[in-house]
N, C-alpha and C. Protein backbone atom coordinates (compact mmCIF):
# COMPACT_ATOMS: atom_id res chain seq x y z
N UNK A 1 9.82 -3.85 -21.33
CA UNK A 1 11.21 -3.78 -21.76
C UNK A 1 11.79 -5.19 -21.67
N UNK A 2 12.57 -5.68 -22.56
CA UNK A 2 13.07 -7.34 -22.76
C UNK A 2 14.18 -7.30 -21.75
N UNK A 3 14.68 -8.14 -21.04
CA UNK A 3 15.58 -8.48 -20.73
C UNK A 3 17.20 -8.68 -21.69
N UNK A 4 17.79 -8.41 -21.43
CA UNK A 4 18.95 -8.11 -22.11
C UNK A 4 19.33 -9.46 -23.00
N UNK A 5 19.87 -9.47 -23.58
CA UNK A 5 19.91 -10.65 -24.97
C UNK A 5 21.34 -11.66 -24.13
N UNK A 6 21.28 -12.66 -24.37
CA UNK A 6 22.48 -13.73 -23.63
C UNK A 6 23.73 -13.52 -24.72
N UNK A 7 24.87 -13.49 -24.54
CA UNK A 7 25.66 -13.42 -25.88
C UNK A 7 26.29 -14.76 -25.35
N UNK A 8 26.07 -15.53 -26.62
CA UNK A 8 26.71 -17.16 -26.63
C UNK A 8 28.07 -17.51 -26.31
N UNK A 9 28.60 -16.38 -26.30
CA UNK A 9 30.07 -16.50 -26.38
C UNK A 9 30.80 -15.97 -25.25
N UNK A 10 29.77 -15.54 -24.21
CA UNK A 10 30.46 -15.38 -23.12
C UNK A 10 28.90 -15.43 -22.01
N UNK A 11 28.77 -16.54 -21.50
CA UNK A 11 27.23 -16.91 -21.20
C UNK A 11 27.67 -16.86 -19.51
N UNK A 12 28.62 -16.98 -18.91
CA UNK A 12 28.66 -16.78 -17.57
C UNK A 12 28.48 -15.25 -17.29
N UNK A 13 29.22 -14.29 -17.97
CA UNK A 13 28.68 -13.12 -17.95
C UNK A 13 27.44 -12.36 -18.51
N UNK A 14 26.95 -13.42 -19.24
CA UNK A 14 25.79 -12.74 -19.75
C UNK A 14 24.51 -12.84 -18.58
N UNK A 15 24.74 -14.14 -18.18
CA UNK A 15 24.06 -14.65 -17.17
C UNK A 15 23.88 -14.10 -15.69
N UNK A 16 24.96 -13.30 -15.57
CA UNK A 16 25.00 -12.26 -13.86
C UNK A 16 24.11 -11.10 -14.76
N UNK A 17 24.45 -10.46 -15.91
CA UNK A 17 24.02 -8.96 -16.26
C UNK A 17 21.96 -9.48 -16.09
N UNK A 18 21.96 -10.52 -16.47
CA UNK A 18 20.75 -11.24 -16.75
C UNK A 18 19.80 -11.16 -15.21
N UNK A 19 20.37 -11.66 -14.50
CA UNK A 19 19.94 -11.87 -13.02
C UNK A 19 20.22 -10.48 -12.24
N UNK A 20 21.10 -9.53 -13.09
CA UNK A 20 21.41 -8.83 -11.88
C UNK A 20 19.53 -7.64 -12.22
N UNK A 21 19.54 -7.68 -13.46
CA UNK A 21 18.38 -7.05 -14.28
C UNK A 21 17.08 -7.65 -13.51
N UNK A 22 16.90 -8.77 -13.49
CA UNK A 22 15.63 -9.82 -12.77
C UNK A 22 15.54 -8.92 -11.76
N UNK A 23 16.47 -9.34 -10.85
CA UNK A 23 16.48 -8.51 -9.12
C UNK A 23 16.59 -7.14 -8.91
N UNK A 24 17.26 -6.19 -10.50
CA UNK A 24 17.10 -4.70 -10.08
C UNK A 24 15.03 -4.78 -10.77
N UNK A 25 14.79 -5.08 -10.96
CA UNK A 25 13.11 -5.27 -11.72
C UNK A 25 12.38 -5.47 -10.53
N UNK A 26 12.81 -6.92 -9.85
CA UNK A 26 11.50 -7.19 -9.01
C UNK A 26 12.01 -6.33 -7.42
N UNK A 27 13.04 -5.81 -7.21
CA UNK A 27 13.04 -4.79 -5.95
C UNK A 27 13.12 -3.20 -6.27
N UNK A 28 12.75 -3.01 -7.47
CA UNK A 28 12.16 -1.49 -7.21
C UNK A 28 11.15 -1.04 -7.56
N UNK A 29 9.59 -1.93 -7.34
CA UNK A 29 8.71 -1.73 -7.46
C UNK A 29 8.24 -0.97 -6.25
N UNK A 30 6.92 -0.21 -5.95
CA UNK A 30 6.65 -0.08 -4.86
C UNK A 30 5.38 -0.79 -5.19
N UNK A 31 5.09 -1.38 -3.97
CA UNK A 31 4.07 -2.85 -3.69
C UNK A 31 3.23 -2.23 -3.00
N UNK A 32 3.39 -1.07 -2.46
CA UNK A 32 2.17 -0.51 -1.77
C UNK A 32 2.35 0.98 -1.07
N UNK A 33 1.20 1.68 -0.94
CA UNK A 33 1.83 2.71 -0.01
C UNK A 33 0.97 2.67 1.13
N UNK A 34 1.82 3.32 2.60
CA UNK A 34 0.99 3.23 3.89
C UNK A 34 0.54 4.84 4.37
N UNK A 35 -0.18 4.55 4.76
CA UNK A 35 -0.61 5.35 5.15
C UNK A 35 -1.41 5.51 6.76
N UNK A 36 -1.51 6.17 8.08
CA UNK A 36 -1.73 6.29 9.00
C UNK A 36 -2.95 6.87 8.74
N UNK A 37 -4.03 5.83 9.04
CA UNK A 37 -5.71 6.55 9.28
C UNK A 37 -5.94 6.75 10.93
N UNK A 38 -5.24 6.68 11.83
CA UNK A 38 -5.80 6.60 12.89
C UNK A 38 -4.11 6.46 13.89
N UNK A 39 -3.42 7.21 14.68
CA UNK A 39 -2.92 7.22 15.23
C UNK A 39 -3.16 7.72 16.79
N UNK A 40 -2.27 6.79 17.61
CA UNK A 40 -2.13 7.55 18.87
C UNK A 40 -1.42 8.49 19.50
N UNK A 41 -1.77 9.67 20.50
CA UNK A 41 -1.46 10.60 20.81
C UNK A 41 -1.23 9.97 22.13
N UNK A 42 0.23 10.12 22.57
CA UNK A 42 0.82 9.31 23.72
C UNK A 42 0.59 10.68 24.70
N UNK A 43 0.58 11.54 24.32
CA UNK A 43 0.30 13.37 25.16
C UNK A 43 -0.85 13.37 25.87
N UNK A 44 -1.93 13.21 24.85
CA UNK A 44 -2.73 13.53 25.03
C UNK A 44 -3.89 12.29 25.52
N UNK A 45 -3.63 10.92 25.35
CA UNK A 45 -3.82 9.43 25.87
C UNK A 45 -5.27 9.10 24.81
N UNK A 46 -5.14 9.67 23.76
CA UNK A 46 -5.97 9.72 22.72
C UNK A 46 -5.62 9.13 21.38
N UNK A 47 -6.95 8.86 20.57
CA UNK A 47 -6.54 8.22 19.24
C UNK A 47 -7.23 9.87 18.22
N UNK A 48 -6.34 10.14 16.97
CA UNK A 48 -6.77 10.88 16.19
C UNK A 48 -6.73 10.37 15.16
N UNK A 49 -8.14 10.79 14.39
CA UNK A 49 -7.84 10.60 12.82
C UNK A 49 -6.75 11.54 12.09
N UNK A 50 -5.91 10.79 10.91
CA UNK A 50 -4.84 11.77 10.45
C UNK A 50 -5.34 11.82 8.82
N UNK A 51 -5.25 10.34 8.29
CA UNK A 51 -5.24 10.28 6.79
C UNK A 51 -6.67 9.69 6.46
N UNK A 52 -7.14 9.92 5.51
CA UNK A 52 -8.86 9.08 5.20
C UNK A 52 -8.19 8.19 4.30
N UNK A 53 -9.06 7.58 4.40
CA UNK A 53 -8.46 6.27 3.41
C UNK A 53 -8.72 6.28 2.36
N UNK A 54 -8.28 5.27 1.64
CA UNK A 54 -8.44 5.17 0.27
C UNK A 54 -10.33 5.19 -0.30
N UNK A 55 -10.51 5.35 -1.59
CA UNK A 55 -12.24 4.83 -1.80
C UNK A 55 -12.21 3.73 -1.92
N UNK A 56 -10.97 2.65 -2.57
CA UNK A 56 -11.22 1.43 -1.97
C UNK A 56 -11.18 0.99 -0.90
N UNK A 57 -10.19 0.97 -0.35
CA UNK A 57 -10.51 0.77 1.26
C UNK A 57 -11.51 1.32 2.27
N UNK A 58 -12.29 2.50 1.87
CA UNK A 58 -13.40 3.20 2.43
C UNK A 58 -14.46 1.44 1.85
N UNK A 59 -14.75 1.47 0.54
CA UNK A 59 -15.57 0.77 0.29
C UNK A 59 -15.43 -0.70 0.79
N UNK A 60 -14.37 -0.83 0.57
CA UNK A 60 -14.22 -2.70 1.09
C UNK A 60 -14.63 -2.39 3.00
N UNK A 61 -14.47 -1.50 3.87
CA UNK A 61 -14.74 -1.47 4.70
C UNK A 61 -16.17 -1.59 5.06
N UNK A 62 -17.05 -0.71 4.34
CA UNK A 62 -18.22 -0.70 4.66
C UNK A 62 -19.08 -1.89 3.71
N UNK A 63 -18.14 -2.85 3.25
CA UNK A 63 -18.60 -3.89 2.95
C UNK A 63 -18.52 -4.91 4.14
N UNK A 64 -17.58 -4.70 4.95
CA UNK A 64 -17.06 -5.69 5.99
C UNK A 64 -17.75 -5.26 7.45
N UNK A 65 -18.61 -4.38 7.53
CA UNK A 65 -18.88 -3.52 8.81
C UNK A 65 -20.49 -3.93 8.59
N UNK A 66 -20.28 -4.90 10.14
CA UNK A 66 -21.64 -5.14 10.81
C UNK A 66 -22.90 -4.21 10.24
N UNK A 67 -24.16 -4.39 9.94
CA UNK A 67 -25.66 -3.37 9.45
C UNK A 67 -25.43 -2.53 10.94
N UNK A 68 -25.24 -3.18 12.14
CA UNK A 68 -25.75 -2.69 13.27
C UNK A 68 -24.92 -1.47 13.38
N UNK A 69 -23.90 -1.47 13.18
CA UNK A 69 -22.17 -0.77 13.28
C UNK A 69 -22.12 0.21 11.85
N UNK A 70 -22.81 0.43 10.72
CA UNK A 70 -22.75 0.63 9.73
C UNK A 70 -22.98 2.37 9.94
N UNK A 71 -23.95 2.84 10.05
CA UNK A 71 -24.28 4.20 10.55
C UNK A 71 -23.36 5.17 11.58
N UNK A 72 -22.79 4.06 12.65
CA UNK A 72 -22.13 4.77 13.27
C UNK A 72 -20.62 4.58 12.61
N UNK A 73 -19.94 4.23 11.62
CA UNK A 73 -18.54 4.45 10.85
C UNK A 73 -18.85 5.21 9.71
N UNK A 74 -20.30 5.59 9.26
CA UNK A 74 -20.46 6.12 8.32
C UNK A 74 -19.96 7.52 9.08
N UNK A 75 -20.86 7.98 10.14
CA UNK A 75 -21.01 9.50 10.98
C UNK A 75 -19.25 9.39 11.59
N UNK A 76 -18.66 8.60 11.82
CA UNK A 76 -17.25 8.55 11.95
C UNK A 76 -16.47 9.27 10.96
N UNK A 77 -16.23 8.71 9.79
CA UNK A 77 -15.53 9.12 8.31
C UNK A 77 -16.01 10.91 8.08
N UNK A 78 -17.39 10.38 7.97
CA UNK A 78 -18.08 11.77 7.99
C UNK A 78 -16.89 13.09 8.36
N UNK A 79 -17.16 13.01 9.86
CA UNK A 79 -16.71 13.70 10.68
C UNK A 79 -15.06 13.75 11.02
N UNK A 80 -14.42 13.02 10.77
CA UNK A 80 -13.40 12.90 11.45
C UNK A 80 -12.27 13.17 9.91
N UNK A 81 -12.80 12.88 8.60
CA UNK A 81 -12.31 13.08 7.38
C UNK A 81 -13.09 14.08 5.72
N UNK A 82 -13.97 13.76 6.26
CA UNK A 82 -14.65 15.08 5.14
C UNK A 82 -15.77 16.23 5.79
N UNK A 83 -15.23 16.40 6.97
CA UNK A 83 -15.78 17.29 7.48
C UNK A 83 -15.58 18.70 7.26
């Protein structure tokens, strides 16, 4: 969608409607969403899985996770999200 057209003949006001458009554009995007994979239980002095993560973030993880460490976050996810 274009930004609103400047009218020559009244350019100080064209110029706020202009900027005010810029800043309603770039603050109502959403930039991301969060989500809780792993919270603590202050009750119970425990951590629970809540949300599984994304498949990208599943995958960029087990790109980033030690060979040695790899098996045991696999049997983690496993269990704790598609179980």
């Amino acid at each position: 969608i274009p930004y609103p057209e400047l009218d020559k003949k009244n350019l100080e006001w064209s110029k706020s409607v202009v900027e005010k458009e810029y800043y309603t554009r770039t603050t109502d995007r959403k930039t991301f969403i969060t989500k809780d994979l792993i919270v603590y239980d202050k009750k119970t002095d425990t951590y629970k899985a809540v949300d599984p993560p994304s498949e990208r973030l599943l995958l960029h993880m087990l790109n980033c996770i030690p060979e040695a460490e790899l098996q045991n976050f696999k049997d983690f996810i496993k269990y704790h999200y598609f179980n």
